[in-house]
N, C-alpha and C. Protein backbone atom coordinates (compact mmCIF):
# COMPACT_ATOMS: atom_id res chain seq x y z
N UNK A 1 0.82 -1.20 0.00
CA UNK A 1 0.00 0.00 0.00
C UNK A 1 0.86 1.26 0.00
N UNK A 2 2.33 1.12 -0.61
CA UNK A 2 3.14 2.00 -0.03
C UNK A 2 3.79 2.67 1.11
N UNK A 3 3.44 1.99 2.09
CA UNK A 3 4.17 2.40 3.05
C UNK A 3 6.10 2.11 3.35
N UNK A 4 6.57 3.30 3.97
CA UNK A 4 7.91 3.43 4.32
C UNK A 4 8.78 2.16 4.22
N UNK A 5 8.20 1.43 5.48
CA UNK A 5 8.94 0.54 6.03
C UNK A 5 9.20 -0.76 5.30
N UNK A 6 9.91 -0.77 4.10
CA UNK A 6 9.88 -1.94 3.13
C UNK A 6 10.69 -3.12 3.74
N UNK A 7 11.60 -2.78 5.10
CA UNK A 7 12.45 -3.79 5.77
C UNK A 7 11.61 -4.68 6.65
N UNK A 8 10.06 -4.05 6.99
CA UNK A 8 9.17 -5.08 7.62
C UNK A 8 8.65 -5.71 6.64
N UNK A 9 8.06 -5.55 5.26
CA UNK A 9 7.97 -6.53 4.60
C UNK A 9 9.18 -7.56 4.40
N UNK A 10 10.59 -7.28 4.25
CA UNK A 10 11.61 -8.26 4.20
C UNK A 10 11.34 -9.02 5.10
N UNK A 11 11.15 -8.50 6.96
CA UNK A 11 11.09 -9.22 7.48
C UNK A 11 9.75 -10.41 7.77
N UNK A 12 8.45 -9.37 7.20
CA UNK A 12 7.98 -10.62 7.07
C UNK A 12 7.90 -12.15 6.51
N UNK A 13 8.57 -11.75 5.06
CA UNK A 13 8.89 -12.69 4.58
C UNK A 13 9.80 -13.77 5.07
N UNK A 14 10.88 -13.36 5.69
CA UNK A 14 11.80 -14.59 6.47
C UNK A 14 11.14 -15.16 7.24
N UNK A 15 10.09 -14.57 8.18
CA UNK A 15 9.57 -15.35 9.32
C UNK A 15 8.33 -16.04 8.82
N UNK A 16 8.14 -15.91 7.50
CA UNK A 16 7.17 -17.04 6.94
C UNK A 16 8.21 -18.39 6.51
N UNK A 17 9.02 -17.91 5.91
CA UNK A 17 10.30 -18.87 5.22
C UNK A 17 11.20 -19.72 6.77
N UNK A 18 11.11 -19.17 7.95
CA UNK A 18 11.64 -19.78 9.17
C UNK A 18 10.04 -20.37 9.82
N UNK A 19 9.07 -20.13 9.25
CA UNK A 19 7.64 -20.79 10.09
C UNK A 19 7.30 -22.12 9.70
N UNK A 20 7.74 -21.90 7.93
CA UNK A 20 7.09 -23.06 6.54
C UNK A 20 5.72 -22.63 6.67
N UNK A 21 5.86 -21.47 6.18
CA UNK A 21 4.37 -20.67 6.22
C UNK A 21 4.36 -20.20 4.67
N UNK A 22 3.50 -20.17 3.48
CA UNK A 22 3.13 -19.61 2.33
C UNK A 22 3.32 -18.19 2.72
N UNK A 23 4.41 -17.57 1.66
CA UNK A 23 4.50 -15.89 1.69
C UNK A 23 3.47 -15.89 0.50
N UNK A 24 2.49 -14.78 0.91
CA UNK A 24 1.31 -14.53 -0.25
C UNK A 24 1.48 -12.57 -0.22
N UNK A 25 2.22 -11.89 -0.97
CA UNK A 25 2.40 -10.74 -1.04
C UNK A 25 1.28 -10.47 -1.63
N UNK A 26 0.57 -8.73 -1.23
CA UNK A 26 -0.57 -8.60 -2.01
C UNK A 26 -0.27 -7.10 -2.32
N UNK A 27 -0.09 -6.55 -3.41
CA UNK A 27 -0.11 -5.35 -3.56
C UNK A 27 -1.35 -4.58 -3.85
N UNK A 28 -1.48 -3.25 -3.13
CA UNK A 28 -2.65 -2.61 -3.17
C UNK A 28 -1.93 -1.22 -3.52
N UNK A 29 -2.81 -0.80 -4.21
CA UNK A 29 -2.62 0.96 -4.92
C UNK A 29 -3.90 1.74 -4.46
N UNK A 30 -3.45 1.93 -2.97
CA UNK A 30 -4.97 3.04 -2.14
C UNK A 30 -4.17 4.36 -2.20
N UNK A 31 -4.57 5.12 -3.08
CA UNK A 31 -3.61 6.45 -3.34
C UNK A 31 -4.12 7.53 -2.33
N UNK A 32 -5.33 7.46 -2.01
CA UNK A 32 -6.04 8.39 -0.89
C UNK A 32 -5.47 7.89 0.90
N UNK A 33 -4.24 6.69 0.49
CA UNK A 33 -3.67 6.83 2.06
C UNK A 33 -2.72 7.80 2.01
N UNK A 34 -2.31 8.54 1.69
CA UNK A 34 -1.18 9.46 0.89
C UNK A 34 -1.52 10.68 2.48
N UNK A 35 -2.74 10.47 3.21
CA UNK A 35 -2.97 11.84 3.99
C UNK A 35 -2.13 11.29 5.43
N UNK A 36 -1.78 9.70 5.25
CA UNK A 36 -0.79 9.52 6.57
C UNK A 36 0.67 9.48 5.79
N UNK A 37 1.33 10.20 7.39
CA UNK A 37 3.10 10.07 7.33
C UNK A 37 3.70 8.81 7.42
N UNK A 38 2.82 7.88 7.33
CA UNK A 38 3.87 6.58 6.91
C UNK A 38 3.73 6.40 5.36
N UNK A 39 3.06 6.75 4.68
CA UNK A 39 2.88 6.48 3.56
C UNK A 39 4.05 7.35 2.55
N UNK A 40 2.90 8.86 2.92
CA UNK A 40 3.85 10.03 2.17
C UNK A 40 4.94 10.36 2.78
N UNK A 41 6.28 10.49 1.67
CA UNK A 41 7.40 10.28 2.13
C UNK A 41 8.02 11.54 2.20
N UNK A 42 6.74 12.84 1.77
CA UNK A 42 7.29 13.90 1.71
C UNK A 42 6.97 14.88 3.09
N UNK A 43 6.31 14.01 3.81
CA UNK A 43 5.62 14.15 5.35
C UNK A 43 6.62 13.73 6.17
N UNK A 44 6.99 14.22 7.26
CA UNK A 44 8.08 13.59 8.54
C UNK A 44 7.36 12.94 9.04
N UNK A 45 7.95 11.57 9.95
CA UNK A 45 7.59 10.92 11.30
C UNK A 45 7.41 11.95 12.19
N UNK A 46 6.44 11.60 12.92
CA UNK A 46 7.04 12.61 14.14
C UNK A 46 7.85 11.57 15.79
N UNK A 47 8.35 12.65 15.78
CA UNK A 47 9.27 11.08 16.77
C UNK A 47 8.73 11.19 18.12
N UNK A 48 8.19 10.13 18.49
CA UNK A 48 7.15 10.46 19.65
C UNK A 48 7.23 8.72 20.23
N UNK A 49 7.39 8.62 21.63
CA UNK A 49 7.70 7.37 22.10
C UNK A 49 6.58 6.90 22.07
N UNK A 50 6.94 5.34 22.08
CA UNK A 50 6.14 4.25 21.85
C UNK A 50 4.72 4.26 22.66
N UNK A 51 5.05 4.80 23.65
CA UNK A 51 3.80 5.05 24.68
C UNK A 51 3.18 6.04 24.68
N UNK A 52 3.63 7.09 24.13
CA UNK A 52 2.58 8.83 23.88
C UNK A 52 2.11 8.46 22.95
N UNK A 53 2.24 7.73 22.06
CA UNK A 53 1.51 7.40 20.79
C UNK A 53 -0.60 7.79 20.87
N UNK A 54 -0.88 8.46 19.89
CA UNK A 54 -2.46 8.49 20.38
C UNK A 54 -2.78 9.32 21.55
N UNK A 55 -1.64 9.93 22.41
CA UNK A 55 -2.15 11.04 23.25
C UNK A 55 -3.16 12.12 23.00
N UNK A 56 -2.61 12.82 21.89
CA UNK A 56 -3.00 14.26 21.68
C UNK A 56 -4.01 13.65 20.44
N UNK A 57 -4.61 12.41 20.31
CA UNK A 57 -5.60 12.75 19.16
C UNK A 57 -4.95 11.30 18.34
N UNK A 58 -5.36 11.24 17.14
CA UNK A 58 -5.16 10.39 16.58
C UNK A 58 -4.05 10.75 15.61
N UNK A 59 -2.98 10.05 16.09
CA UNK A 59 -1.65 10.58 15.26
C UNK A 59 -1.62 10.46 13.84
N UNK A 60 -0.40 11.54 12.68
CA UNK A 60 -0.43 11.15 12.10
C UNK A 60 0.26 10.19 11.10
N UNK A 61 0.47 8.99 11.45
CA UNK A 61 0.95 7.86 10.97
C UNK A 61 -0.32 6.93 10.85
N UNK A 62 -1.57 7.50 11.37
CA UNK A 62 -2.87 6.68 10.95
C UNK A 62 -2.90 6.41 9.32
N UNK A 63 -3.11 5.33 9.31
CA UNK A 63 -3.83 5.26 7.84
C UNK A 63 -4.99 4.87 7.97
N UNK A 64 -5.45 5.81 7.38
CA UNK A 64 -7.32 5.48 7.11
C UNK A 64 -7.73 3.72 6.59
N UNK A 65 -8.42 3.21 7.57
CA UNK A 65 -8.93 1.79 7.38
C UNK A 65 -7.82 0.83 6.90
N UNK A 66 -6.36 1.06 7.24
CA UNK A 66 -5.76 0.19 7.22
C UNK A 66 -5.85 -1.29 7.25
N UNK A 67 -6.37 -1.52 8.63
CA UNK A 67 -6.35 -2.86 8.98
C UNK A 67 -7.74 -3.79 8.77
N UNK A 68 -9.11 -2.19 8.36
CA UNK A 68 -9.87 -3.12 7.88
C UNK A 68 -9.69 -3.40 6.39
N UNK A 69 -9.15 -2.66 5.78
CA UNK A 69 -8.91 -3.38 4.25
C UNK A 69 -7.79 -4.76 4.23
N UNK A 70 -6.62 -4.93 5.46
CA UNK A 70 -5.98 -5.66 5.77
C UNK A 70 -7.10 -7.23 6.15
N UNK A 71 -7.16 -7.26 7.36
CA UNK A 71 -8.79 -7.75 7.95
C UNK A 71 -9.39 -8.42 6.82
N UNK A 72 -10.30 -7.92 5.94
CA UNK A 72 -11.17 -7.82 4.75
C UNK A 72 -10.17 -8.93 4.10
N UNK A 73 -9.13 -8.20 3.41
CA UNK A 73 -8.34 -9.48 2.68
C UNK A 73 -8.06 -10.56 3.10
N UNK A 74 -7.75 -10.64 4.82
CA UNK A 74 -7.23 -11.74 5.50
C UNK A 74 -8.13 -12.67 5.92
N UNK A 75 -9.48 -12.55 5.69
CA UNK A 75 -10.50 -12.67 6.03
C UNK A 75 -11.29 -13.90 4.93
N UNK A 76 -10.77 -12.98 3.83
CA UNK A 76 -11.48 -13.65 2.85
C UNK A 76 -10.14 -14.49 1.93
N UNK A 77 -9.29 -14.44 2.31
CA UNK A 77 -8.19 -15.72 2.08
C UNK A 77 -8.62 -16.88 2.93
N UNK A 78 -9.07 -16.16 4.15
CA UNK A 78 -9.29 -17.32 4.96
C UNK A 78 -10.22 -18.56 4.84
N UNK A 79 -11.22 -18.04 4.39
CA UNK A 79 -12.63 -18.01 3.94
C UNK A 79 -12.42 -19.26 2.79
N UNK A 80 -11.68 -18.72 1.85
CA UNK A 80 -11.19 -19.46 0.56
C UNK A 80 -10.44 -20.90 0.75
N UNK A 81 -9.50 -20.55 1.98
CA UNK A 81 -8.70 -21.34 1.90
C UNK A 81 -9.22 -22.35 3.28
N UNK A 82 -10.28 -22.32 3.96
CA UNK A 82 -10.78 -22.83 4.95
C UNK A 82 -10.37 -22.92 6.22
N UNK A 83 -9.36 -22.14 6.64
CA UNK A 83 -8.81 -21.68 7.33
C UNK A 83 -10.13 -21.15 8.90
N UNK A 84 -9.36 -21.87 10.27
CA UNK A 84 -10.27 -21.39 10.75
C UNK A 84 -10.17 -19.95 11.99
N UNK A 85 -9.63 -19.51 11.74
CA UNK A 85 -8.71 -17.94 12.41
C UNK A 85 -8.09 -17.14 11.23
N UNK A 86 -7.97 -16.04 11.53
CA UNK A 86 -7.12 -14.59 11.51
C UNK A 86 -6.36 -14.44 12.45
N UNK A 87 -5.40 -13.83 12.42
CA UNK A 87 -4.41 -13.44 13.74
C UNK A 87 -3.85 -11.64 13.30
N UNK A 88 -3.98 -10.99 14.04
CA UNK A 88 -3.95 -9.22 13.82
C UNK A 88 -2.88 -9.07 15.20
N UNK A 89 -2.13 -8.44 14.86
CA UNK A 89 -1.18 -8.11 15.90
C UNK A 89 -1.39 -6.86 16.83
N UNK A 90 -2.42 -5.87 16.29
CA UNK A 90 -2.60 -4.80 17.35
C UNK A 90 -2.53 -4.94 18.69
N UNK A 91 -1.78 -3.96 19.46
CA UNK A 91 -1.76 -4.36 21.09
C UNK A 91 -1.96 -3.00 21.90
N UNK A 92 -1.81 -3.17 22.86
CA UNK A 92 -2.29 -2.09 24.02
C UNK A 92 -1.32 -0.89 23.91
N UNK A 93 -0.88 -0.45 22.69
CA UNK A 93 -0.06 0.94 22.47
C UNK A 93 -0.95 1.54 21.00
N UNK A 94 -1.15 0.96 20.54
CA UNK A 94 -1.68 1.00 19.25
C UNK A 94 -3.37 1.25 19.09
N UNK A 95 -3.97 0.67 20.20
CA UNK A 95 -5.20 1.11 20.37
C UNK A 95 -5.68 2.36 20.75
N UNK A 96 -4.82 3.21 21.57
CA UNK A 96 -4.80 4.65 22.01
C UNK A 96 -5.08 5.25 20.70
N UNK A 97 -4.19 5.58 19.70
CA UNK A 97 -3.93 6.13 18.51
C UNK A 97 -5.05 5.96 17.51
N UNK A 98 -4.99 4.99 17.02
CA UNK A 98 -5.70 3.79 16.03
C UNK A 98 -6.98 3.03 16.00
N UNK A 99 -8.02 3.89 15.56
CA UNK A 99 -9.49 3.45 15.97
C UNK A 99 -9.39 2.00 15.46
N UNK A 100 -8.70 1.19 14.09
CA UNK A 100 -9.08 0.52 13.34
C UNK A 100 -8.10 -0.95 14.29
N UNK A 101 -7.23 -0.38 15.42
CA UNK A 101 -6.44 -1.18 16.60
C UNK A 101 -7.42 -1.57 17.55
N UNK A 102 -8.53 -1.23 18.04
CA UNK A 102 -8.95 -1.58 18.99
C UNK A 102 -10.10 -2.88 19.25
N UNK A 103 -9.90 -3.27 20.44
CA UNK A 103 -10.46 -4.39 20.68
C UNK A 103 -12.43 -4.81 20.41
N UNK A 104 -13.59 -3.19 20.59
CA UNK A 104 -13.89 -3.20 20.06
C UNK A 104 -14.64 -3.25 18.29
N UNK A 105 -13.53 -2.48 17.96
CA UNK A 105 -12.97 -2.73 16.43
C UNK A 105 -12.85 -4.22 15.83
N UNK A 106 -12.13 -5.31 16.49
CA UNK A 106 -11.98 -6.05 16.17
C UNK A 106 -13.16 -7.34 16.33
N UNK A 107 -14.22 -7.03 17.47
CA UNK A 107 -15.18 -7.58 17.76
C UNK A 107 -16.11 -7.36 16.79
N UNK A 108 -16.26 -6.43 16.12
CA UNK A 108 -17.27 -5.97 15.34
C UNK A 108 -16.65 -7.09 13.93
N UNK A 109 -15.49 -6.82 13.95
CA UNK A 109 -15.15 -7.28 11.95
C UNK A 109 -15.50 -9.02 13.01
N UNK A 110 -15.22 -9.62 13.77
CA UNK A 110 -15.52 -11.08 13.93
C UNK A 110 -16.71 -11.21 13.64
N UNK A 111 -17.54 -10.00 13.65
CA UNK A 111 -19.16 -10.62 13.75
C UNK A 111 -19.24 -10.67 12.23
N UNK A 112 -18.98 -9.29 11.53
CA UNK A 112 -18.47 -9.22 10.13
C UNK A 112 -17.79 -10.44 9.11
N UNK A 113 -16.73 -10.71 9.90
CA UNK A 113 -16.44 -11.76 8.85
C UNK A 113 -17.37 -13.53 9.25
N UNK A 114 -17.82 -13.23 10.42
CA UNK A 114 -18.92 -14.50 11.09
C UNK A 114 -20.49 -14.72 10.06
N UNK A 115 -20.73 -13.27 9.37
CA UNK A 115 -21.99 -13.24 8.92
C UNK A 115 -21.38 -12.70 7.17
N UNK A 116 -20.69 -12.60 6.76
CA UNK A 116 -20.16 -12.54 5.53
C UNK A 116 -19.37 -13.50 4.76
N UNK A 117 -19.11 -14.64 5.44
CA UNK A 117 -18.36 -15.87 4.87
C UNK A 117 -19.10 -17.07 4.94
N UNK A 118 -18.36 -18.04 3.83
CA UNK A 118 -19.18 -19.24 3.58
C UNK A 118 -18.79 -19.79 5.04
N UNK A 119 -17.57 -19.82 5.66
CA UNK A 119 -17.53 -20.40 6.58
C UNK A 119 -19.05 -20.21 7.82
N UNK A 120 -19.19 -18.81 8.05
CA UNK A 120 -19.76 -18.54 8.40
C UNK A 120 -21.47 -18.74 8.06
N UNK A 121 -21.68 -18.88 7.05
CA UNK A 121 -22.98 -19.19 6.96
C UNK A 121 -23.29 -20.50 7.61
N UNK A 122 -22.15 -21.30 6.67
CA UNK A 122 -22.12 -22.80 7.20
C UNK A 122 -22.11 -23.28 8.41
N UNK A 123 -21.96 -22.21 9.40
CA UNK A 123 -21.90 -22.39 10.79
C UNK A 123 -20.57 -22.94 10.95
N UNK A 124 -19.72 -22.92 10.19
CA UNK A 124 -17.98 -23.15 10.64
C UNK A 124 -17.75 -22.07 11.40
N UNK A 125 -16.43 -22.26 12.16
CA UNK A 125 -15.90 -21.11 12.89
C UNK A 125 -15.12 -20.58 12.24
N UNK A 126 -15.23 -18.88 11.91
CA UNK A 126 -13.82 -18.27 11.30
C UNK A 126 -13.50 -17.32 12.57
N UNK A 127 -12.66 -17.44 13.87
CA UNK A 127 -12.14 -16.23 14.51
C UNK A 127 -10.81 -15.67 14.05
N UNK A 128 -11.19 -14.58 14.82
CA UNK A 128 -10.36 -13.31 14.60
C UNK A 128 -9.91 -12.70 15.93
N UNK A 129 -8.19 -13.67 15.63
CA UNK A 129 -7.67 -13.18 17.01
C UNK A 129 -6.76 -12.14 17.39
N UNK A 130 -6.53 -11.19 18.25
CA UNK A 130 -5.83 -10.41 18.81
C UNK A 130 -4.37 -11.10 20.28
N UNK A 131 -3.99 -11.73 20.01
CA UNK A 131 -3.62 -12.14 21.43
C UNK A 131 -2.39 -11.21 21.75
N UNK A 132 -2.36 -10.04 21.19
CA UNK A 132 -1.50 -9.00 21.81
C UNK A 132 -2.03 -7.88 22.30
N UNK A 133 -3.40 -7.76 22.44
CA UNK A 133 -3.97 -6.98 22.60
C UNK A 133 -4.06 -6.21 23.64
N UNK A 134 -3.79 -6.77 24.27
CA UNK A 134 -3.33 -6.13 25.71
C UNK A 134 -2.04 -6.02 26.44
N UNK A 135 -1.07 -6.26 25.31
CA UNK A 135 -0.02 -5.94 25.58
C UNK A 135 1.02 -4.89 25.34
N UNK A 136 1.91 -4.26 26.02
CA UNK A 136 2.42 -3.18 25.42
C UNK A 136 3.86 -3.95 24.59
N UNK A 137 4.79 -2.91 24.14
CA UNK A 137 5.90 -3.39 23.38
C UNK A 137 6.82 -3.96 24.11
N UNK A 138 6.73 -3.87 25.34
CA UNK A 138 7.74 -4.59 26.04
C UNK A 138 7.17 -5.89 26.70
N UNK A 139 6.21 -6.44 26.98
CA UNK A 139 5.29 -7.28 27.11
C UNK A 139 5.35 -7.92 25.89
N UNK A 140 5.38 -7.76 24.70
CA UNK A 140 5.32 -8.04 23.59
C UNK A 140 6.85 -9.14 23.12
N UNK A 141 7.65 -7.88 23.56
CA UNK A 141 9.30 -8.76 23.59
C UNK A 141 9.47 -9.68 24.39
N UNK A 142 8.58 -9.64 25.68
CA UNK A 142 9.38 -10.37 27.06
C UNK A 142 8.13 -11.95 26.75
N UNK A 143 7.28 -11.84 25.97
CA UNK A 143 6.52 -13.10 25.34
C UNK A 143 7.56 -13.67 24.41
N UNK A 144 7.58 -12.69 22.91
CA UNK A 144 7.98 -12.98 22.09
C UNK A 144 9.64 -14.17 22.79
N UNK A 145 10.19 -13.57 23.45
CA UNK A 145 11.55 -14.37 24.03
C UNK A 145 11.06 -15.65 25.10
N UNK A 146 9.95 -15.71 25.16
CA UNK A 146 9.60 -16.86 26.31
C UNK A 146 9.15 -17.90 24.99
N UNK A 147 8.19 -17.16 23.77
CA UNK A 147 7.88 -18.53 23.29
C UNK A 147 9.50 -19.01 21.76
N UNK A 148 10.76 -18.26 22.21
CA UNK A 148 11.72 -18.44 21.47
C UNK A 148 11.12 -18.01 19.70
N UNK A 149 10.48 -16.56 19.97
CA UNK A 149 10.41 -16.20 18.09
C UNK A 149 12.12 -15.89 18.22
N UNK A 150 12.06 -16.33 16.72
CA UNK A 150 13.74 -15.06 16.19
C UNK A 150 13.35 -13.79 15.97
N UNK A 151 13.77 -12.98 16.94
CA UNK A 151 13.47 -11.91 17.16
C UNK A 151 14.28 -11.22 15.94
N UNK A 152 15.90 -11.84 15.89
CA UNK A 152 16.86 -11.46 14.67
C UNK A 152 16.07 -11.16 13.28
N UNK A 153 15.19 -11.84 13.01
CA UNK A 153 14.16 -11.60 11.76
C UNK A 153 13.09 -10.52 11.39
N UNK A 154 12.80 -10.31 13.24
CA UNK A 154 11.80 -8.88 13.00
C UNK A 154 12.21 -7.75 12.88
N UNK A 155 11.03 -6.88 12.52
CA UNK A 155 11.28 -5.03 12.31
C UNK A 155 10.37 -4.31 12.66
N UNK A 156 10.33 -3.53 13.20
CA UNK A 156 9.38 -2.75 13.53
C UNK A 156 9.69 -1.42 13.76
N UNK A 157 9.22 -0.70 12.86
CA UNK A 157 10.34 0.35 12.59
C UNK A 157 9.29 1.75 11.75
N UNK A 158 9.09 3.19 12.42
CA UNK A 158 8.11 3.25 11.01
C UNK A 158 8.98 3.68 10.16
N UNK A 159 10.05 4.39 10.34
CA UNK A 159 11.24 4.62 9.45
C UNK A 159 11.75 3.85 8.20
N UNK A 160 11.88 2.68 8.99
CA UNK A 160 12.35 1.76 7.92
C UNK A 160 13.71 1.64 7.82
């Protein structure tokens, strides 16, 4: 969708290739995200710690419906591929900021993708999980190192 950080896509890709997980890249051309600073490159970050994030309002590194057009796609791969979960990484820093992060937010698209999929008609289960959701970034690391991810592989960065 254009965003900055092209070293978190690298890294996603390794940690599919270290999972034996299908890398399925999807390119999208949403030219109207252009009004957030992760996108437009002619906009600064603003450098603001991990935890003021979403203080003063909804920052701007929002991208408009990000994660439900994310969601939406992930949703309906799922759907396709019979898959019975989603997994969304938003957590308890990101919800401050980020209407499309929060835990209500995410309750709503379960009912959404519950009443919009074959799974769902069929009365299969498709959930849609958050299990970081209540965690901050350091909570996040001090998991991530208990269940041994290679941390060496991730990025998280909005810079890039």
């Amino acid at each position: 969708y254009g965003q900055r950080h092209v070293r978190e896509l690298r890294a996603a890709r390794a940690l599919a290739r270290q999972a034996g997980a299908q890398w399925l890249p999807v390119r999208l051309d949403l030219p109207w995200l252009k009004a957030s600073s992760l996108v437009d490159r002619r906009k600064k970050l603003p450098e603001v710690p991990a935890g003021r994030i979403g203080k003063g309002g909804i920052p701007s590194t929002y991208v408009p419906g990000r994660n439900t057009v994310f969601l939406a796609l992930a949703v309906s791969l799922a759907d396709a591929a019979g898959a019975q979960a989603v997994v969304i990484g938003s957590n308890a820093q990101d919800f401050s900021g980020y209407p499309d992060c929060r835990a209500d937010f995410n309750a709503a698209f379960q009912r959404a993708a519950r009443l919009g999929t074959r799974r769902g008609a069929e009365g299969k289960r498709l959930s849609l999980l958050a299990p970081l959701q209540r965690l901050d970034k350091a909570g996040i690391v001090r998991l991530a190192r208990r269940l041994k991810v290679p941390l060496e592989l991730t990025w998280s960065c909005y810079a890039g």
